[in-house]
PDB file of N, CA and C in Angstrom:
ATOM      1  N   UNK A   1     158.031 125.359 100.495  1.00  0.00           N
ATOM      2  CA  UNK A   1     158.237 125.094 101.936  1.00  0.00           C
ATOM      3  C   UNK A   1     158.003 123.604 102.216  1.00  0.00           C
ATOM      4  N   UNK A   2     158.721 123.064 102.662  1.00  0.00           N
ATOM      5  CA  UNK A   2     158.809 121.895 102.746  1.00  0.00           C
ATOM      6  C   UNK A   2     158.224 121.192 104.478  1.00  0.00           C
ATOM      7  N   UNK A   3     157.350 120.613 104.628  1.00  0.00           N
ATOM      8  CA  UNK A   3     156.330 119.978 106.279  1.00  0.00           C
ATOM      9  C   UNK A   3     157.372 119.401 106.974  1.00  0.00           C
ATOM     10  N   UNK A   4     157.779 119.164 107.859  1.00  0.00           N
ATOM     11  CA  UNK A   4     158.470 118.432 109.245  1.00  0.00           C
ATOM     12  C   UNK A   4     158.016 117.205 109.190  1.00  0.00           C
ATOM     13  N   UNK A   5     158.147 116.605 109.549  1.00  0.00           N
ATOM     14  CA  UNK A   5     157.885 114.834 110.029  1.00  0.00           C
ATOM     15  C   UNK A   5     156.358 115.171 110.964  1.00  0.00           C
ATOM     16  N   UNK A   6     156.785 116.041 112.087  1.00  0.00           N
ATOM     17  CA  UNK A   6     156.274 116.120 113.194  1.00  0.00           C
ATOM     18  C   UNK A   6     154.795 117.086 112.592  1.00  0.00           C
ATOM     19  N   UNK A   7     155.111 117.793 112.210  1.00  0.00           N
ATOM     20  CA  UNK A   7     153.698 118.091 111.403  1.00  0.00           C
ATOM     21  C   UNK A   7     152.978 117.558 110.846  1.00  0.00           C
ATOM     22  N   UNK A   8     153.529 116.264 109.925  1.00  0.00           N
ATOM     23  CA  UNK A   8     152.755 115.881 109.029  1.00  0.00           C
ATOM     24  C   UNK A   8     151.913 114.822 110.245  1.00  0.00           C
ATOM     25  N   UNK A   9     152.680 114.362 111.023  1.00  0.00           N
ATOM     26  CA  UNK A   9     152.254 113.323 111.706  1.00  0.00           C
ATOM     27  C   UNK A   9     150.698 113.920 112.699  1.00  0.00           C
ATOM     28  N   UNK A  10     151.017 115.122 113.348  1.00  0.00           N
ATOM     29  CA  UNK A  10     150.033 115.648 113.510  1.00  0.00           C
ATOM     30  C   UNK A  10     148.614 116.121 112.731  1.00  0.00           C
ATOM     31  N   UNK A  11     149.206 116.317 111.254  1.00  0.00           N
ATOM     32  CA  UNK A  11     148.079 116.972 110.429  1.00  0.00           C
ATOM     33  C   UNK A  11     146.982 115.669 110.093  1.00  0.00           C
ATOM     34  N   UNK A  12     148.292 114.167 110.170  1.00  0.00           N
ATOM     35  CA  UNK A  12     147.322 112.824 109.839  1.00  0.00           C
ATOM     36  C   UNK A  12     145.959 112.595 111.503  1.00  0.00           C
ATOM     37  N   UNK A  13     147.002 113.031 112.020  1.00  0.00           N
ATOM     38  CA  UNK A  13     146.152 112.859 113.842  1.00  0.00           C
ATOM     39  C   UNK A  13     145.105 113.633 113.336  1.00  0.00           C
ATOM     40  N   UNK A  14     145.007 115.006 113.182  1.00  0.00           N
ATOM     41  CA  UNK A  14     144.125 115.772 113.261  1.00  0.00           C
ATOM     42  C   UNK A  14     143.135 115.288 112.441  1.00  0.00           C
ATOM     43  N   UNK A  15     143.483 114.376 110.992  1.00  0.00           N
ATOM     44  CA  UNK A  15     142.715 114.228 110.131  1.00  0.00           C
ATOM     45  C   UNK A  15     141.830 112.670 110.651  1.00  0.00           C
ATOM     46  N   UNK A  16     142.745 112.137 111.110  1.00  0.00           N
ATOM     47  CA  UNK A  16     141.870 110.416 111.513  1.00  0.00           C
ATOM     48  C   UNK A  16     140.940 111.344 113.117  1.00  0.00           C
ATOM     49  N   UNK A  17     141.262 112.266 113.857  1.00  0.00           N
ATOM     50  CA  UNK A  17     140.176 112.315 115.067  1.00  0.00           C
ATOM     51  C   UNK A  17     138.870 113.270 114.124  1.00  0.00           C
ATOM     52  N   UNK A  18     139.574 113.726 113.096  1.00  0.00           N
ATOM     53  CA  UNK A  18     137.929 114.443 112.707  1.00  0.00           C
ATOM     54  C   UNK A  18     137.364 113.825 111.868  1.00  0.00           C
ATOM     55  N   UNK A  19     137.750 112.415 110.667  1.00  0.00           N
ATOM     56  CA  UNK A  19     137.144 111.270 110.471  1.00  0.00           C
ATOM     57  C   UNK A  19     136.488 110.764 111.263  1.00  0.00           C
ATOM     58  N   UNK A  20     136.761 110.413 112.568  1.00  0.00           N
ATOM     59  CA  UNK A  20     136.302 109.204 113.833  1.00  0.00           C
ATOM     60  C   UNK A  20     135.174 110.343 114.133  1.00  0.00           C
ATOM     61  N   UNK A  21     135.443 111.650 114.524  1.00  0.00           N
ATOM     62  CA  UNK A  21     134.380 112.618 114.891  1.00  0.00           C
ATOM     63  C   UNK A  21     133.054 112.186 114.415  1.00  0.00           C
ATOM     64  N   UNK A  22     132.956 112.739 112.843  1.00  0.00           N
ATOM     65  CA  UNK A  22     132.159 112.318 111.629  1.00  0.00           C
ATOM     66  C   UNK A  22     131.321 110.931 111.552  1.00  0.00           C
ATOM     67  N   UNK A  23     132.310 110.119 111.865  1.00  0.00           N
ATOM     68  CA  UNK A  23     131.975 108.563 112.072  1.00  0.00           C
ATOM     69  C   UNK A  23     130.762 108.225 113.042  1.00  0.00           C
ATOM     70  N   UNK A  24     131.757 109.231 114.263  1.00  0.00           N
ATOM     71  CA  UNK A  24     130.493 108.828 115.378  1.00  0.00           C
ATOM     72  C   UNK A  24     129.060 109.803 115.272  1.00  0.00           C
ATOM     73  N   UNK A  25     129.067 111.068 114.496  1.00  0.00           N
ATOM     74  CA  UNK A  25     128.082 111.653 114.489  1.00  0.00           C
ATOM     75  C   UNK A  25     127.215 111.051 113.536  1.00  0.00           C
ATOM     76  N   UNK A  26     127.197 110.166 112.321  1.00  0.00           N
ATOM     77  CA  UNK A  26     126.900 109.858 111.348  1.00  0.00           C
ATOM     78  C   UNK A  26     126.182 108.320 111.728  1.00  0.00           C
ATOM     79  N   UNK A  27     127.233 107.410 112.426  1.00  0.00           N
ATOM     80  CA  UNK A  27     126.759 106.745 113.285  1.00  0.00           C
ATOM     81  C   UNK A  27     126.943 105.959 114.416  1.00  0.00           C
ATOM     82  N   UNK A  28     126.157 106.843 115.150  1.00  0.00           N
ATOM     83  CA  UNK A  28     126.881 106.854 117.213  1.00  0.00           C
ATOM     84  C   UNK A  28     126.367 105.402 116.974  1.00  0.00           C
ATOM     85  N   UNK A  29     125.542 104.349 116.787  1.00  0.00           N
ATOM     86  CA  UNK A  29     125.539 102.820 117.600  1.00  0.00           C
ATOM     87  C   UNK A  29     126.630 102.361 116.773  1.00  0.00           C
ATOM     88  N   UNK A  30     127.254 102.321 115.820  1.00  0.00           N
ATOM     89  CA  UNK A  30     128.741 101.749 115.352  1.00  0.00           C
ATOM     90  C   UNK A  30     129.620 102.102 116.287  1.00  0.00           C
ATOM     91  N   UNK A  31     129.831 103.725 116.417  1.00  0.00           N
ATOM     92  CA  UNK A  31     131.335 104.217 117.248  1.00  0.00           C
ATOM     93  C   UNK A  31     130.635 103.725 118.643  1.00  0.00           C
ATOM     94  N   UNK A  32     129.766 103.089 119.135  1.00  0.00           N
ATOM     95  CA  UNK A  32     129.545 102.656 120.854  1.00  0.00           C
ATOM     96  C   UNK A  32     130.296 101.978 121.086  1.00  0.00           C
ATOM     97  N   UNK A  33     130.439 101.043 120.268  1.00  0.00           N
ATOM     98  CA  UNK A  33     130.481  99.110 119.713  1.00  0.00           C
ATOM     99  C   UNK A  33     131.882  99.552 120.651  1.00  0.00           C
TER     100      UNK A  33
END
C-alpha cells in the first residue's frame, strides 16, 4: 500500500508536534525562550 503525499505530510506534522511536546516537557525554560 502505497502513503499519499497528504498523509505523509501529516504523519511528519504529527511527528515534529510530539517531538516539540517532549522538548517542552523535558525542558519547559528552553521551549519558553
Amino acid at each position: 500500500m502505497h502513503a499519499s503525499d497528504a498523509d505523509t505530510d501529516v504523519r511528519k506534522l504529527s511527528e515534529s508536534l510530539i517531538s516539540l511536546l517532549f522538548y517542552c516537557l523535558l525542558l519547559p525554560k528552553e521551549c519558553s525562550q
